[in-house]
PDB file of N, CA and C in Angstrom:
ATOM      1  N   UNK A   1     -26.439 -48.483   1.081  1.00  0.00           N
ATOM      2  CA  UNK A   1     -27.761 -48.558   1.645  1.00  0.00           C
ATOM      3  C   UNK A   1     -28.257 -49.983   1.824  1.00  0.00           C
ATOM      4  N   UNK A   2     -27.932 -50.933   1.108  1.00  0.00           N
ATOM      5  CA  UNK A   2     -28.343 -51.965   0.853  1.00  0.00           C
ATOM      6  C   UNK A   2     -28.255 -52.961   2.076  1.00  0.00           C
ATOM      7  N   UNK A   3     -26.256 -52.817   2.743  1.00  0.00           N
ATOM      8  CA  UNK A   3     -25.858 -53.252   3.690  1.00  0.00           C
ATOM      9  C   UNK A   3     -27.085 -53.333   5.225  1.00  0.00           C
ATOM     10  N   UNK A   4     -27.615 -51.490   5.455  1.00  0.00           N
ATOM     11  CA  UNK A   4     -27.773 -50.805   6.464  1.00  0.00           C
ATOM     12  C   UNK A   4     -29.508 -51.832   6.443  1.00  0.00           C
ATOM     13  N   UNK A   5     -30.162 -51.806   5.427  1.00  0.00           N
ATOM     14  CA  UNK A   5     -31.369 -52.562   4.927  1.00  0.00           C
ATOM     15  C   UNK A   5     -31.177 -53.830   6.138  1.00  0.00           C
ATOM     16  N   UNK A   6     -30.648 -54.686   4.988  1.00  0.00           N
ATOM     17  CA  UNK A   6     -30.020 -56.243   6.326  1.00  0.00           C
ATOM     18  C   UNK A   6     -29.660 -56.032   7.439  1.00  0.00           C
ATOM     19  N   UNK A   7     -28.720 -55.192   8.292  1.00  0.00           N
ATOM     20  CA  UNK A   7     -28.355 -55.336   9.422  1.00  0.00           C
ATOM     21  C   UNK A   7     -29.856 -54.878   9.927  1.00  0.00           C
ATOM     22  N   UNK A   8     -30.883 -53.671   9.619  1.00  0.00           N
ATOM     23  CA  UNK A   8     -31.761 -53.557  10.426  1.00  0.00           C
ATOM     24  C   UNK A   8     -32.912 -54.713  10.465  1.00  0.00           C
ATOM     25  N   UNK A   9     -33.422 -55.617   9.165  1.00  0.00           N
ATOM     26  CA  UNK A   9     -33.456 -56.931   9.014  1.00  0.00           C
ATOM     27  C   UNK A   9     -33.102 -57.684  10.651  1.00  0.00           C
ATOM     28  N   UNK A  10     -31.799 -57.897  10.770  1.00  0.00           N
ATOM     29  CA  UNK A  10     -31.045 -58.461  11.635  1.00  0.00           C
ATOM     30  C   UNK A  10     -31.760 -58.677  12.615  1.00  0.00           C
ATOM     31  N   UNK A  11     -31.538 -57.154  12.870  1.00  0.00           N
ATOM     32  CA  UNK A  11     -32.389 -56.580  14.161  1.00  0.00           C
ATOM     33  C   UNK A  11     -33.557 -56.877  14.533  1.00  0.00           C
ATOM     34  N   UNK A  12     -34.162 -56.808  13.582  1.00  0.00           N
ATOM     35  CA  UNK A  12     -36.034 -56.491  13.996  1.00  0.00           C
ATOM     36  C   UNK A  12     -35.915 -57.928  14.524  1.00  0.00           C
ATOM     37  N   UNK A  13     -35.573 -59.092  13.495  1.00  0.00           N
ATOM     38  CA  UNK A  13     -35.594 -60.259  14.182  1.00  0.00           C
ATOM     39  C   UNK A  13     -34.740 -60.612  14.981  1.00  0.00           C
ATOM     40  N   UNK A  14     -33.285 -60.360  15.452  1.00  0.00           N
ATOM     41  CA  UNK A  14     -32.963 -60.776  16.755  1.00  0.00           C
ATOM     42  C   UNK A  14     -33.272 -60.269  18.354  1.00  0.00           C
ATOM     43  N   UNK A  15     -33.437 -58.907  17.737  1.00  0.00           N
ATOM     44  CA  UNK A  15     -34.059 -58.510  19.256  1.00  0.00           C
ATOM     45  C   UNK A  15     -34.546 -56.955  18.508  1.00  0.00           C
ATOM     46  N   UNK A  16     -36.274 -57.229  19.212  1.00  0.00           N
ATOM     47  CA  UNK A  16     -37.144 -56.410  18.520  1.00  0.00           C
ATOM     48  C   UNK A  16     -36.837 -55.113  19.864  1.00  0.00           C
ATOM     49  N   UNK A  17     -36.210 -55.340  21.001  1.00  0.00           N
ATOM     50  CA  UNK A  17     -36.116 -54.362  22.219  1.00  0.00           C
ATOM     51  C   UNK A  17     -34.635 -52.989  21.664  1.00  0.00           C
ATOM     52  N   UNK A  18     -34.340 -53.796  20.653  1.00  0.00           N
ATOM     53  CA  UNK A  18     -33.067 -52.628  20.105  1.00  0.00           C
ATOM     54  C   UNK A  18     -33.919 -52.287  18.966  1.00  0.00           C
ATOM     55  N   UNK A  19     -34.230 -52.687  18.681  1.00  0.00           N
ATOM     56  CA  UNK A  19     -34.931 -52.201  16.731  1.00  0.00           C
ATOM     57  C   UNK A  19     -36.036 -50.889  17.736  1.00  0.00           C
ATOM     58  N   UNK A  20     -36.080 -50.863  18.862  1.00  0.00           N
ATOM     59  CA  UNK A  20     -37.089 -49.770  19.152  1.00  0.00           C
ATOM     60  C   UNK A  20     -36.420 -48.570  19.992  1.00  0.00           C
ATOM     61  N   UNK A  21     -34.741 -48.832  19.602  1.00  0.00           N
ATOM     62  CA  UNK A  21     -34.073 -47.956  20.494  1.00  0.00           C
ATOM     63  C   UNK A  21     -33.207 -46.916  19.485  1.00  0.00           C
ATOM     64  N   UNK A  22     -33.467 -47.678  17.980  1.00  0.00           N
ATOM     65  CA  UNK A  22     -32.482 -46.933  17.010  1.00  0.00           C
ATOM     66  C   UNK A  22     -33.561 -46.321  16.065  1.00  0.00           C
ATOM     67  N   UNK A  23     -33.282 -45.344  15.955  1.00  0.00           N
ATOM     68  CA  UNK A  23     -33.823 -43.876  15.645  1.00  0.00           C
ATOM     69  C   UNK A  23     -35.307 -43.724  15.894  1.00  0.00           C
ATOM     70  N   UNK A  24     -34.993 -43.772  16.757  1.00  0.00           N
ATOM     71  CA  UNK A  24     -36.718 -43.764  17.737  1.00  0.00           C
ATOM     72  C   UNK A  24     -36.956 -42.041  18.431  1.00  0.00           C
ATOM     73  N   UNK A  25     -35.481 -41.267  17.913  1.00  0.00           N
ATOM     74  CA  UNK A  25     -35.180 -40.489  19.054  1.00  0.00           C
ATOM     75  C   UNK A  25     -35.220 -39.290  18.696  1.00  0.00           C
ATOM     76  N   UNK A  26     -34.783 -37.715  18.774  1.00  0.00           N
ATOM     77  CA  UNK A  26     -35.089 -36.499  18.465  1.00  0.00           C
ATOM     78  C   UNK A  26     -33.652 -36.002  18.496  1.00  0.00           C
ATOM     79  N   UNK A  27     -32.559 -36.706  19.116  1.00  0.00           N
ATOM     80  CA  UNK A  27     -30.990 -36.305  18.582  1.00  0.00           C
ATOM     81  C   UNK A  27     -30.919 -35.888  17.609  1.00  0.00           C
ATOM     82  N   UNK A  28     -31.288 -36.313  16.480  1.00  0.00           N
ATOM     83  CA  UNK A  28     -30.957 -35.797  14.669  1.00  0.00           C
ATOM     84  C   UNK A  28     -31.987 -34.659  14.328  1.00  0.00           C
ATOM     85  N   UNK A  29     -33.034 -34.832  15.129  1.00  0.00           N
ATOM     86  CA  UNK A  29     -34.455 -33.952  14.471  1.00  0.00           C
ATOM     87  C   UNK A  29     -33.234 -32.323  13.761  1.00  0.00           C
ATOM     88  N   UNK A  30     -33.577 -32.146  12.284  1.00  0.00           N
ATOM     89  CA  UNK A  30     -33.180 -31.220  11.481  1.00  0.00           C
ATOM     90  C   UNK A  30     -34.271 -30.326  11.256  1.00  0.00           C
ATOM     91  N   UNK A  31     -35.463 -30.228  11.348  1.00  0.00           N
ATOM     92  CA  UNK A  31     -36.488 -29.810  10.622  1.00  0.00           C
ATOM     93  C   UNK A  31     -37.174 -28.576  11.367  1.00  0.00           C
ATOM     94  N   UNK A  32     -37.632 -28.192  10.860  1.00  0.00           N
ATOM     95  CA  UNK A  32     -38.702 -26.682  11.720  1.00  0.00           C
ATOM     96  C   UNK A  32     -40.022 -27.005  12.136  1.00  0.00           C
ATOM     97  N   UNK A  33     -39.840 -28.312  11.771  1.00  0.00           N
ATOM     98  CA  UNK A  33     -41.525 -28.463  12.081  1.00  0.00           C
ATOM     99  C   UNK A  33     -41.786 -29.806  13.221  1.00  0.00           C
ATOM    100  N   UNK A  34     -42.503 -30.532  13.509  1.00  0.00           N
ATOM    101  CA  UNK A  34     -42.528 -31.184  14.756  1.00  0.00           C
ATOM    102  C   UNK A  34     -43.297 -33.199  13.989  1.00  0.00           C
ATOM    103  N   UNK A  35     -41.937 -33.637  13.136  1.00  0.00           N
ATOM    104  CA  UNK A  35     -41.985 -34.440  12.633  1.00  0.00           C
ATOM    105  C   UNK A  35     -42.810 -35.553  13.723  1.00  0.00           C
ATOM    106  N   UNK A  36     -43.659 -36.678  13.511  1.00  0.00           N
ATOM    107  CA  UNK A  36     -44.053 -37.446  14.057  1.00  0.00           C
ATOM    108  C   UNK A  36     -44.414 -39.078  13.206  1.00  0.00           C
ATOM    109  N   UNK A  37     -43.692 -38.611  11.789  1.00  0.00           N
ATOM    110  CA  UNK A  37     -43.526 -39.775  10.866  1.00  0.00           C
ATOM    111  C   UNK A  37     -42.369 -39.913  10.489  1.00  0.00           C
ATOM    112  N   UNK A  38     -42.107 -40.744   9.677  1.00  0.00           N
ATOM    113  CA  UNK A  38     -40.721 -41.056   8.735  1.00  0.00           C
ATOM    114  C   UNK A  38     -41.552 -40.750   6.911  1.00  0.00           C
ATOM    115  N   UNK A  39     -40.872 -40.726   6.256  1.00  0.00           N
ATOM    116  CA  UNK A  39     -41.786 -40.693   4.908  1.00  0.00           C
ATOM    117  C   UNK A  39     -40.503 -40.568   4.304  1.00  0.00           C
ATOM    118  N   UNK A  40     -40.167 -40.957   2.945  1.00  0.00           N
ATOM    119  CA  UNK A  40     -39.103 -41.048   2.071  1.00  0.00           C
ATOM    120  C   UNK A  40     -39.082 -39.223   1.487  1.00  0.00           C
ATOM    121  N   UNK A  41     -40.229 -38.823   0.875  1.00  0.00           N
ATOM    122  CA  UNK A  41     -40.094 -37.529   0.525  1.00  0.00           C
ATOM    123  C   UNK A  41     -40.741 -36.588   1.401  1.00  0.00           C
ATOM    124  N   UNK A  42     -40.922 -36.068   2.248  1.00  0.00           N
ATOM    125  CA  UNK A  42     -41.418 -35.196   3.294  1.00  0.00           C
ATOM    126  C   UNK A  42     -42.092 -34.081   2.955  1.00  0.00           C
ATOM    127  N   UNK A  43     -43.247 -34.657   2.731  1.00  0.00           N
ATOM    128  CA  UNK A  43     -44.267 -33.253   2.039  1.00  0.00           C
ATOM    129  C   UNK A  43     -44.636 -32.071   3.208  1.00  0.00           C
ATOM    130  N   UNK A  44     -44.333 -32.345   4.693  1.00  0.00           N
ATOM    131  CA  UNK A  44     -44.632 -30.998   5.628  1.00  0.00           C
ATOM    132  C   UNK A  44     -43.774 -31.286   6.722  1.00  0.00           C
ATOM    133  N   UNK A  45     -43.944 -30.666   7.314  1.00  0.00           N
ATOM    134  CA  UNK A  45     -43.310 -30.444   8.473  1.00  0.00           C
ATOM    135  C   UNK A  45     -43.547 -31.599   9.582  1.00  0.00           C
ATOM    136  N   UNK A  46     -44.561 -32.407   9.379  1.00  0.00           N
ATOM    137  CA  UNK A  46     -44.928 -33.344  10.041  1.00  0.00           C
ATOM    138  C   UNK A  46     -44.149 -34.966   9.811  1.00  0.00           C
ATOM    139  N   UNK A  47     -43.289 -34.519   8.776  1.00  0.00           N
ATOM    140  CA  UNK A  47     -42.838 -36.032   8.427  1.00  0.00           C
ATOM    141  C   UNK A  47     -41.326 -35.828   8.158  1.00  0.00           C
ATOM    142  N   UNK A  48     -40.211 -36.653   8.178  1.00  0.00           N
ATOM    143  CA  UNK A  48     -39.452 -36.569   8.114  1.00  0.00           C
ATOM    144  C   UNK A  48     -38.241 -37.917   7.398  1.00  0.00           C
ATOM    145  N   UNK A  49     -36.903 -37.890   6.737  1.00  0.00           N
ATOM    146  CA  UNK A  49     -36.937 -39.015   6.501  1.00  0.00           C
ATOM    147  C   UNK A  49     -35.451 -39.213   6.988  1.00  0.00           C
ATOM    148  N   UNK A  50     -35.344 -37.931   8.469  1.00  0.00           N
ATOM    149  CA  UNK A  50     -34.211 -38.571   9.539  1.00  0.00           C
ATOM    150  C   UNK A  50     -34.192 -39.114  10.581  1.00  0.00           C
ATOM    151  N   UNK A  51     -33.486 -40.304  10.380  1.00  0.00           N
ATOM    152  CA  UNK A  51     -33.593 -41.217  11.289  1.00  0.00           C
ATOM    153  C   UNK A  51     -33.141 -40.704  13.432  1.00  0.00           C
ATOM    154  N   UNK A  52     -34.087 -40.991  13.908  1.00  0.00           N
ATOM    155  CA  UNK A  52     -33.896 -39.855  15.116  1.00  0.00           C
ATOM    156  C   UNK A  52     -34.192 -38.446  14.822  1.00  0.00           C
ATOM    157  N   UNK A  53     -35.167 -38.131  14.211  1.00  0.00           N
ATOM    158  CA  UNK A  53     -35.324 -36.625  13.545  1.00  0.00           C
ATOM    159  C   UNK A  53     -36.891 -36.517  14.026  1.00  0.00           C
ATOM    160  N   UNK A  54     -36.941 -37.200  15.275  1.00  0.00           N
ATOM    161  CA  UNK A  54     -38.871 -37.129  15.231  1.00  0.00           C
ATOM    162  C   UNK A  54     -38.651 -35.842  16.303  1.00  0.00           C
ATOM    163  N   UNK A  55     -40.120 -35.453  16.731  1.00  0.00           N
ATOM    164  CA  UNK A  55     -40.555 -34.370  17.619  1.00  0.00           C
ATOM    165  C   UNK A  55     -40.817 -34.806  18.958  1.00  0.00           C
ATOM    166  N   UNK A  56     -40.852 -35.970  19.649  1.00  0.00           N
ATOM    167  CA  UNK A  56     -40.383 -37.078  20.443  1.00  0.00           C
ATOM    168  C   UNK A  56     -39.880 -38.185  20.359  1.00  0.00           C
ATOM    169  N   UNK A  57     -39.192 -39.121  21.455  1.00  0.00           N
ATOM    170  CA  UNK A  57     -38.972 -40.171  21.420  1.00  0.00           C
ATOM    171  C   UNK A  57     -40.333 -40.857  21.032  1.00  0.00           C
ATOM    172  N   UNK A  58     -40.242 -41.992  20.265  1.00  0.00           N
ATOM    173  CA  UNK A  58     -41.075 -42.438  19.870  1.00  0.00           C
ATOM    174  C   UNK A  58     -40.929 -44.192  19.470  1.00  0.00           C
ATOM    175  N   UNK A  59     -40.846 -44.964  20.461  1.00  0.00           N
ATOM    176  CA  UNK A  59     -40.440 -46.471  20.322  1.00  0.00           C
ATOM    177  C   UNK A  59     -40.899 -47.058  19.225  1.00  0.00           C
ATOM    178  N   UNK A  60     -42.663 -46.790  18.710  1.00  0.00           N
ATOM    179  CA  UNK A  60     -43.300 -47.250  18.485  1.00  0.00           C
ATOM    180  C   UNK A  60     -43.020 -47.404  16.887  1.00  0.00           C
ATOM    181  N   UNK A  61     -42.205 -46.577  16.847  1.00  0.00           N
ATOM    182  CA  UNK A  61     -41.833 -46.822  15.264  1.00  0.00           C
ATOM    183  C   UNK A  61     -40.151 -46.634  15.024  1.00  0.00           C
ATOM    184  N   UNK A  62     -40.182 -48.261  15.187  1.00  0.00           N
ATOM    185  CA  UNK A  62     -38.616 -48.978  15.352  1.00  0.00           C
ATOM    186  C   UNK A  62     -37.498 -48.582  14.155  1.00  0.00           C
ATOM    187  N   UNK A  63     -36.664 -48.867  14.237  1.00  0.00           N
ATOM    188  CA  UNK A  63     -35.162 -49.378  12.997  1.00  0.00           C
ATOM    189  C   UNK A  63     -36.426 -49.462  11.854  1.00  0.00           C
ATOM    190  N   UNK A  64     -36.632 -51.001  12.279  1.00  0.00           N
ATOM    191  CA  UNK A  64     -37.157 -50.937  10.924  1.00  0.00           C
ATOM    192  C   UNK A  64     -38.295 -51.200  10.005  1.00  0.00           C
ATOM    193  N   UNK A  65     -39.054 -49.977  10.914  1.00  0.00           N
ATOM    194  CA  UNK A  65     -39.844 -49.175  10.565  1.00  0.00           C
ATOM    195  C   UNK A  65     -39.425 -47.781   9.496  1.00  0.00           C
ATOM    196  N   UNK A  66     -38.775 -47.192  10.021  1.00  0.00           N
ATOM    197  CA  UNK A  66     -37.474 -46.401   9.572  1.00  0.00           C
ATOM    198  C   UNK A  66     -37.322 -46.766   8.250  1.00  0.00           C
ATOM    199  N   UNK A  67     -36.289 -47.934   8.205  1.00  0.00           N
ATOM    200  CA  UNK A  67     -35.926 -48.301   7.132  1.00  0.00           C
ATOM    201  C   UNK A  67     -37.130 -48.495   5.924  1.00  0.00           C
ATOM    202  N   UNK A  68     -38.095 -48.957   6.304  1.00  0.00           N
ATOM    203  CA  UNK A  68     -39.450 -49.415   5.608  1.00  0.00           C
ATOM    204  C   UNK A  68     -39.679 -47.985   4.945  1.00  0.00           C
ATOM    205  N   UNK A  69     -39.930 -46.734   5.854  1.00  0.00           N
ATOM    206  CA  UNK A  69     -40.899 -45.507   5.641  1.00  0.00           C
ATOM    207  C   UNK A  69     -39.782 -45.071   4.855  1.00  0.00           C
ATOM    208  N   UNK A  70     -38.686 -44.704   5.004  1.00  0.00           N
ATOM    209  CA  UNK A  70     -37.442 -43.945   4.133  1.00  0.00           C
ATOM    210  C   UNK A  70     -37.120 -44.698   2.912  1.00  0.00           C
ATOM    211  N   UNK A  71     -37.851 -46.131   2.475  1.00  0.00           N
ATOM    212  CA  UNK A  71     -37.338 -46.570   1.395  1.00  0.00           C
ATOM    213  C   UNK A  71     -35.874 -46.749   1.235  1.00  0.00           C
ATOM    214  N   UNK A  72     -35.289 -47.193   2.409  1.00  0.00           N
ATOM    215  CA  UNK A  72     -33.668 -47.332   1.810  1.00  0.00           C
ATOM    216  C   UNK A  72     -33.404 -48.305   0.900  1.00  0.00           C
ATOM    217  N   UNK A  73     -34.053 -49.264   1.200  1.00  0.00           N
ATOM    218  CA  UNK A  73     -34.395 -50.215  -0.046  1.00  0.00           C
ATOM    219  C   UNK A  73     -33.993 -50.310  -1.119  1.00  0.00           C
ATOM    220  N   UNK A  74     -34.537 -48.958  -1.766  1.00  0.00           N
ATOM    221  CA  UNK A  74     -34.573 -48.226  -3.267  1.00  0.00           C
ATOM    222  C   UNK A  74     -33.368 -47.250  -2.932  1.00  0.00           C
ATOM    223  N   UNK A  75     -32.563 -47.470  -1.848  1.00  0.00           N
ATOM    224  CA  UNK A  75     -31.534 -46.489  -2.242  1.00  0.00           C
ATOM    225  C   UNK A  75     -31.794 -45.033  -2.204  1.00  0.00           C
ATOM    226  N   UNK A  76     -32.889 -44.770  -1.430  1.00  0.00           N
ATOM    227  CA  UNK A  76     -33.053 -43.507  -0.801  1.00  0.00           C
ATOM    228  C   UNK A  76     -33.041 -43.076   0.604  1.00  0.00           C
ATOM    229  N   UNK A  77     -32.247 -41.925   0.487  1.00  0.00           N
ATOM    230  CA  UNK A  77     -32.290 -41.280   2.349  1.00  0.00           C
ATOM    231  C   UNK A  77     -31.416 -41.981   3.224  1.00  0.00           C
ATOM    232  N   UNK A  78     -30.014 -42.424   2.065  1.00  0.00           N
ATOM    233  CA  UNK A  78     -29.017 -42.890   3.003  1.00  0.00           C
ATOM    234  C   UNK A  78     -27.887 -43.030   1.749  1.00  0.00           C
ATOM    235  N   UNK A  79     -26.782 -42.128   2.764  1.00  0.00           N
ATOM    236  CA  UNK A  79     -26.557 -41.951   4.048  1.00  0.00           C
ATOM    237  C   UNK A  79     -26.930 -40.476   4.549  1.00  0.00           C
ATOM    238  N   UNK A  80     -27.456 -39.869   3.756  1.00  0.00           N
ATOM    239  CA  UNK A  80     -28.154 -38.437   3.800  1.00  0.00           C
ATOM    240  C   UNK A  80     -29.738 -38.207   3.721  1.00  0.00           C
ATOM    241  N   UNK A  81     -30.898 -37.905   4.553  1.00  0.00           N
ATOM    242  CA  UNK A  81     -32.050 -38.221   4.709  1.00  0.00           C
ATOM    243  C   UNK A  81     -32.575 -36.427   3.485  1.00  0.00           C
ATOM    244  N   UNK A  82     -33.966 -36.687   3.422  1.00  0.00           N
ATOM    245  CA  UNK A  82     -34.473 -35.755   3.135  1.00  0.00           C
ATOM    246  C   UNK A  82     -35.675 -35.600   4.552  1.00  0.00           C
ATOM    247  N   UNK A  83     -35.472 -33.774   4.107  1.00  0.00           N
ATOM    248  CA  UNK A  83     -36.310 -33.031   5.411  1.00  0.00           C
ATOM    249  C   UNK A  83     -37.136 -32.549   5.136  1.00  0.00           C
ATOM    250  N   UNK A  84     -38.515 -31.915   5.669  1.00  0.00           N
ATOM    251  CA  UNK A  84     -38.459 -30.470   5.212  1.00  0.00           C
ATOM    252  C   UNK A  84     -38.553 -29.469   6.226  1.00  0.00           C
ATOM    253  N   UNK A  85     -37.944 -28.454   5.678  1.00  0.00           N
ATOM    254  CA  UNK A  85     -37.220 -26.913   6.336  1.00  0.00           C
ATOM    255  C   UNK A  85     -37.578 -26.102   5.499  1.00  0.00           C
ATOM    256  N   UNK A  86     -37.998 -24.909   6.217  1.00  0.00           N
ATOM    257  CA  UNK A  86     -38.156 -23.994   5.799  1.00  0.00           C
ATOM    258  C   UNK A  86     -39.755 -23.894   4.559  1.00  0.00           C
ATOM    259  N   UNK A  87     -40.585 -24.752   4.752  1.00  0.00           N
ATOM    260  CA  UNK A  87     -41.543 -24.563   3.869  1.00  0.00           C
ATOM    261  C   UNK A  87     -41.270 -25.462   2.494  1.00  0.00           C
ATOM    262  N   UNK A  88     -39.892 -26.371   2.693  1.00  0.00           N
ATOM    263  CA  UNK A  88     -39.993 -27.652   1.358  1.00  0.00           C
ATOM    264  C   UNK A  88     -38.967 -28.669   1.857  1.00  0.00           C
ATOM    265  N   UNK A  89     -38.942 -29.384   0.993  1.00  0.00           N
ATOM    266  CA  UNK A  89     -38.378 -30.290   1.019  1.00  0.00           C
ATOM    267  C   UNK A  89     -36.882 -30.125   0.546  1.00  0.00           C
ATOM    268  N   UNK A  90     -35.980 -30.589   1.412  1.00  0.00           N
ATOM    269  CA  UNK A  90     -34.329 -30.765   0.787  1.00  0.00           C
ATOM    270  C   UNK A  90     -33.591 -31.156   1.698  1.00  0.00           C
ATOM    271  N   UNK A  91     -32.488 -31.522   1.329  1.00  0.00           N
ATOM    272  CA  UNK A  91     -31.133 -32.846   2.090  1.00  0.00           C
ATOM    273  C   UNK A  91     -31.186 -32.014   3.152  1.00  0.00           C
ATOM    274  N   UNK A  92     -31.348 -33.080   4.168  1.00  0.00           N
ATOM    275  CA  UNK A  92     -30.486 -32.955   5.545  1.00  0.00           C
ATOM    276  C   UNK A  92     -29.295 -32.325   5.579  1.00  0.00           C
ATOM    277  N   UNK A  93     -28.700 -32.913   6.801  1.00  0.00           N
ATOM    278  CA  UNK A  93     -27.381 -32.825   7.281  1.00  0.00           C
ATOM    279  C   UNK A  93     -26.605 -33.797   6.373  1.00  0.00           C
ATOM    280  N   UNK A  94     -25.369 -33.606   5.604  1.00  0.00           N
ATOM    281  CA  UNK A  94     -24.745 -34.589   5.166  1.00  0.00           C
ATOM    282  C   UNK A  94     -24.064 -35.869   5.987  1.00  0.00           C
ATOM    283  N   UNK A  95     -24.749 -36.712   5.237  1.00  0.00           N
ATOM    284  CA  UNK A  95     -24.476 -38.477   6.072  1.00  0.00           C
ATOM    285  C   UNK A  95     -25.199 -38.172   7.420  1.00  0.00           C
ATOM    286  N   UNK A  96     -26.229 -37.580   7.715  1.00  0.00           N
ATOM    287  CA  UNK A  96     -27.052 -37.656   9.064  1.00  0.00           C
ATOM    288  C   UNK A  96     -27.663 -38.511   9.010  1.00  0.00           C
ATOM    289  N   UNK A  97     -27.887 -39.494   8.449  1.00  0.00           N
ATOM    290  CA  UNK A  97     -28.530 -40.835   8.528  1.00  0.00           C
ATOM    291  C   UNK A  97     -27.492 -41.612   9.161  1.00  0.00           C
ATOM    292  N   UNK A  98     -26.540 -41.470   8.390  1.00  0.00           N
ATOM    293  CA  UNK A  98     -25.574 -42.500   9.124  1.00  0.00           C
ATOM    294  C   UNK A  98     -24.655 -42.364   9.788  1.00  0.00           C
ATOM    295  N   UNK A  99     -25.192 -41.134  10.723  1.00  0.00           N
ATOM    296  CA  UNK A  99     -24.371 -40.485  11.978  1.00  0.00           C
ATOM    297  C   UNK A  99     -25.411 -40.675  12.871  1.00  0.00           C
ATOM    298  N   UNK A 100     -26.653 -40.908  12.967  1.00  0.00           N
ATOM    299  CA  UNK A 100     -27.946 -41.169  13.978  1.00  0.00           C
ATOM    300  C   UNK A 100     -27.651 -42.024  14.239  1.00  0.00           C
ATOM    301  N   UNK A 101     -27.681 -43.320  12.929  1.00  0.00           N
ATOM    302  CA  UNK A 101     -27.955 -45.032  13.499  1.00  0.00           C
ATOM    303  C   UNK A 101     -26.683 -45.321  13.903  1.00  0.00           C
ATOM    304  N   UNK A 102     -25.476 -44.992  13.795  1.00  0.00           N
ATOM    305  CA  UNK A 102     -24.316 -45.134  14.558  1.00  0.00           C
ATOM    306  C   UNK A 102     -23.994 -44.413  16.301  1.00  0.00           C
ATOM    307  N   UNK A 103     -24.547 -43.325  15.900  1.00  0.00           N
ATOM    308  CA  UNK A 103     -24.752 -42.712  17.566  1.00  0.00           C
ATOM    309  C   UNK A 103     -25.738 -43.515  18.503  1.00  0.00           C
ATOM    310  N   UNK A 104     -27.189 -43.947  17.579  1.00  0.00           N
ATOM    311  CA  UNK A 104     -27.940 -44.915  18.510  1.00  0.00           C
ATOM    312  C   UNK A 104     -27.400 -45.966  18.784  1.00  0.00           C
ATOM    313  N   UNK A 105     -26.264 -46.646  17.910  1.00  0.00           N
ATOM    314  CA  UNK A 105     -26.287 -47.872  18.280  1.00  0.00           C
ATOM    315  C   UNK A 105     -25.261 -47.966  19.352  1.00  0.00           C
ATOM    316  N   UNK A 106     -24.076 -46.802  19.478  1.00  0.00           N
ATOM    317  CA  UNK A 106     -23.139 -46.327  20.462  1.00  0.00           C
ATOM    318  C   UNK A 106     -23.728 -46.297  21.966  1.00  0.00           C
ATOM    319  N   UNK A 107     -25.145 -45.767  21.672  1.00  0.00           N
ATOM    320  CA  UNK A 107     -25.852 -45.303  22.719  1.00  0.00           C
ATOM    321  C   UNK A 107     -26.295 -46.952  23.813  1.00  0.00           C
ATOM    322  N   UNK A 108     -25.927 -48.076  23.023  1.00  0.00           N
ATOM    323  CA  UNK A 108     -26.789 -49.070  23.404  1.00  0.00           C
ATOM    324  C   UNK A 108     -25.812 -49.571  24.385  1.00  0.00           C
ATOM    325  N   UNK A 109     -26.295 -50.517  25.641  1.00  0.00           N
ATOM    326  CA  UNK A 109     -25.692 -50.935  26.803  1.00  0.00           C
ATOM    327  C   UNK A 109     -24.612 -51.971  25.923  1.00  0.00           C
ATOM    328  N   UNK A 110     -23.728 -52.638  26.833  1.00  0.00           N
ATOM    329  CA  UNK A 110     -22.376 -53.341  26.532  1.00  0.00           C
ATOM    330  C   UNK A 110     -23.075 -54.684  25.895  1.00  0.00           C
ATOM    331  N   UNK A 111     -24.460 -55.259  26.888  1.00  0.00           N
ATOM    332  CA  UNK A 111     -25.227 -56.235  26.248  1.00  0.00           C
ATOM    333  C   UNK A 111     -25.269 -56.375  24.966  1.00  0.00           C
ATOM    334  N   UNK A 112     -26.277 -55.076  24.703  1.00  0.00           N
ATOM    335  CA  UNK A 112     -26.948 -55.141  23.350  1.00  0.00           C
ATOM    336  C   UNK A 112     -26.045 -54.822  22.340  1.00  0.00           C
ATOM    337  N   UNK A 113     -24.942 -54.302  22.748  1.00  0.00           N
ATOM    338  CA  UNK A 113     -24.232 -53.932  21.877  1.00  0.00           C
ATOM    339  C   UNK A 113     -23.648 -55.315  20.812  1.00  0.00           C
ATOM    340  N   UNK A 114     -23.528 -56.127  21.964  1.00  0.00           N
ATOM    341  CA  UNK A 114     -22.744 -57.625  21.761  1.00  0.00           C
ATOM    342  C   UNK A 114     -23.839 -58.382  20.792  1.00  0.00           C
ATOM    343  N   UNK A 115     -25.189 -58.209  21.193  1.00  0.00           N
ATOM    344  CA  UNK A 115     -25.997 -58.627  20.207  1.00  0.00           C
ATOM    345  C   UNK A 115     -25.690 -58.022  18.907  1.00  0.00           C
ATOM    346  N   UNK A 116     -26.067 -57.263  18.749  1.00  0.00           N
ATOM    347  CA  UNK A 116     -26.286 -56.271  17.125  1.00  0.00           C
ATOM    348  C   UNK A 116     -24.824 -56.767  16.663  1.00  0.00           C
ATOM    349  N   UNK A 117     -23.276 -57.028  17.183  1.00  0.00           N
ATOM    350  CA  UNK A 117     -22.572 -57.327  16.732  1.00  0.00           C
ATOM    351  C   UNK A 117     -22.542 -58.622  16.107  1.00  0.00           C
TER     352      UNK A 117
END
């Protein structure tokens, strides 16, 4: 987790136009409910702590933003996020954290790609 912390670091400051392209997105969304936050423990249906797991695209809350709201920091919600489904809280998809920010970053043009590298 620690690694994933810094590279999004990286990001925010080398180019803030990718930090708003990785898990900004609804590819991962796991949940029953129509997430529109990130939150480390996900008390409703409104929050979520998978990355690309929102209820729209949503730029406005970048990488690492993400990283900030999920606490990876502390070594939570990676490489497996918490959801909630079904009326509580419990694990995602296994390693769906770190099958999002790898699919987003796949997703990025040949450019940006060269950056983030």
């Amino acid at each position: 987790g620690k690694d994933i912390v810094q590279f999004a670091k990286a990001v925010e400051i080398s180019s803030p136009s990718i930090d708003k392209k990785v898990c900004t997105g609804t590819h991962s969304k796991n949940s029953d409910g129509s997430p529109t936050a990130f939150m480390d423990e996900p008390s409703s249906n409104s929050a979520t702590g998978q990355c690309s797991g929102l209820n729209s695209d949503t730029p406005s809350k970048p990488f690492s933003s993400f990283v900030a709201s999920v606490k990876l920091v502390e070594g939570k919600n990676w490489p497996t996020a918490r959801v909630h489904n079904g009326g509580s809280k419990k694990e995602g998809v296994p390693n769906g954290n770190a099958k999002a920010v790898a699919g987003d970053l796949v997703d990025l043009n040949r450019d940006e790609k060269t950056i983030v590298a």
